[in-house]
Protein backbone atom coordinates (compact mmCIF):
# COMPACT_ATOMS: atom_id res chain seq x y z
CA UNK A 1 20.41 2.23 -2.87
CA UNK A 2 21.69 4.09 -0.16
CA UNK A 3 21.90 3.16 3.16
CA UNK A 4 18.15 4.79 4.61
CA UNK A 5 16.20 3.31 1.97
CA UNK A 6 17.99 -0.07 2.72
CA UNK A 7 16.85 0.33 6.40
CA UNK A 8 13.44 1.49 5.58
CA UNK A 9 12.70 -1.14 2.83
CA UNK A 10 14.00 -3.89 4.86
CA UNK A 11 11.89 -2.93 8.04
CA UNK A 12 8.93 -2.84 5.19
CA UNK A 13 9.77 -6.35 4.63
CA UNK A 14 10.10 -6.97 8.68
CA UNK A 15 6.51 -5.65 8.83
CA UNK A 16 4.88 -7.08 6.29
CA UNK A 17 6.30 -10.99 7.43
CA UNK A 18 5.27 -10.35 10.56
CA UNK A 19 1.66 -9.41 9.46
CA UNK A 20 1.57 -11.78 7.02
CA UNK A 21 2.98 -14.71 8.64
CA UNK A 22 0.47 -17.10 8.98
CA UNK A 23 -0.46 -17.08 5.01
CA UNK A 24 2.90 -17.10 4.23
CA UNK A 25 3.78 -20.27 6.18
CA UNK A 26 0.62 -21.62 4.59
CA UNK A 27 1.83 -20.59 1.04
CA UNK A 28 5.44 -22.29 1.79
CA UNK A 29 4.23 -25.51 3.10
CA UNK A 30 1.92 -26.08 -0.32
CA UNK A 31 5.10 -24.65 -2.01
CA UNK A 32 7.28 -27.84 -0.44
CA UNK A 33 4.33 -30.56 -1.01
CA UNK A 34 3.55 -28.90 -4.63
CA UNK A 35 6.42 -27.25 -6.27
CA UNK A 36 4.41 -24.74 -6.96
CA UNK A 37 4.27 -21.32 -5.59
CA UNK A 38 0.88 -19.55 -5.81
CA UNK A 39 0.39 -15.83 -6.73
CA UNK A 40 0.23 -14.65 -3.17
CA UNK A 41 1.63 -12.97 0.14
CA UNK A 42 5.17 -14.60 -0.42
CA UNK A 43 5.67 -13.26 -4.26
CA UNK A 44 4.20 -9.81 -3.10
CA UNK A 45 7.04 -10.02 -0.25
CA UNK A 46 9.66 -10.83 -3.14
CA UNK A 47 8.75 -7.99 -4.66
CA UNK A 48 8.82 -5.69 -1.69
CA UNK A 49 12.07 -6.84 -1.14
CA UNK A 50 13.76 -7.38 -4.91
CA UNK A 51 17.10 -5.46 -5.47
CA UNK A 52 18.57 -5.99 -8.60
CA UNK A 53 20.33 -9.20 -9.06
CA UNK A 54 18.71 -10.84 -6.19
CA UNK A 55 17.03 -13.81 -5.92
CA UNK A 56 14.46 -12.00 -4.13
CA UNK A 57 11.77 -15.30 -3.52
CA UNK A 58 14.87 -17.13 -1.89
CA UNK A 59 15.12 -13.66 0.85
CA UNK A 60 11.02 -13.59 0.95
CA UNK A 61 11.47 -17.23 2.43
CA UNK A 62 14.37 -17.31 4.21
CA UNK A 63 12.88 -13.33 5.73
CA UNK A 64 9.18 -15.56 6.76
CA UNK A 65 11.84 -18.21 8.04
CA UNK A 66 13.17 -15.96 10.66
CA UNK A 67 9.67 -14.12 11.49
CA UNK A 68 8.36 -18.26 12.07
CA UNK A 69 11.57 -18.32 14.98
CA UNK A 70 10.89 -15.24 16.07
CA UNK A 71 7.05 -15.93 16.50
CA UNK A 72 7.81 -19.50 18.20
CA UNK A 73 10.32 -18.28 20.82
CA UNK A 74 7.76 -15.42 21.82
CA UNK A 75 5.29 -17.74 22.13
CA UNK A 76 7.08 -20.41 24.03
CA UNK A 77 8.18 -17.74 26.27
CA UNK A 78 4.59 -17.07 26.84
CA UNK A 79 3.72 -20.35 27.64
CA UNK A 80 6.73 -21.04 29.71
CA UNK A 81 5.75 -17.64 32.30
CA UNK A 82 1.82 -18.79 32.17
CA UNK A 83 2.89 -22.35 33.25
């Protein structure tokens, strides 16, 4: 894959979290208490971002992972300049 499509796909993946956060973290969290992951926003992520030879569910997560920070800091930044 050359280097655009690497950019583009992985801003893709950037977008999608970030729209998609909220079910996402909801899909995890019954993922940890179940062991099960459900046919949902997380395995469509996966497949957004599969490459050959990837795990791509373990990037999906740890990709949701750092849209979760990202989404706390903002907000605590918001809070902290209302305050």
């Amino acid at each position: 894959m050359d280097d655009l499509k690497a950019r583009e796909k992985k801003a893709a993946a950037e977008a999608f979290s970030r729209l998609h956060l909220g079910e996402c973290c909801e899909e995890l969290l019954e993922y940890r208490k179940t062991g099960l992951l459900r046919d949902g926003k997380v395995r469509e992520l996966a497949q957004l971002m599969a490459k050959d030879g990837d795990d791509s569910l373990e990037m999906a997560e740890w990709a949701i992972q750092v849209e979760a920070m990202r989404f706390c800091a903002e907000s605590a930044k918001v809070a902290k300049a209302l305050a």
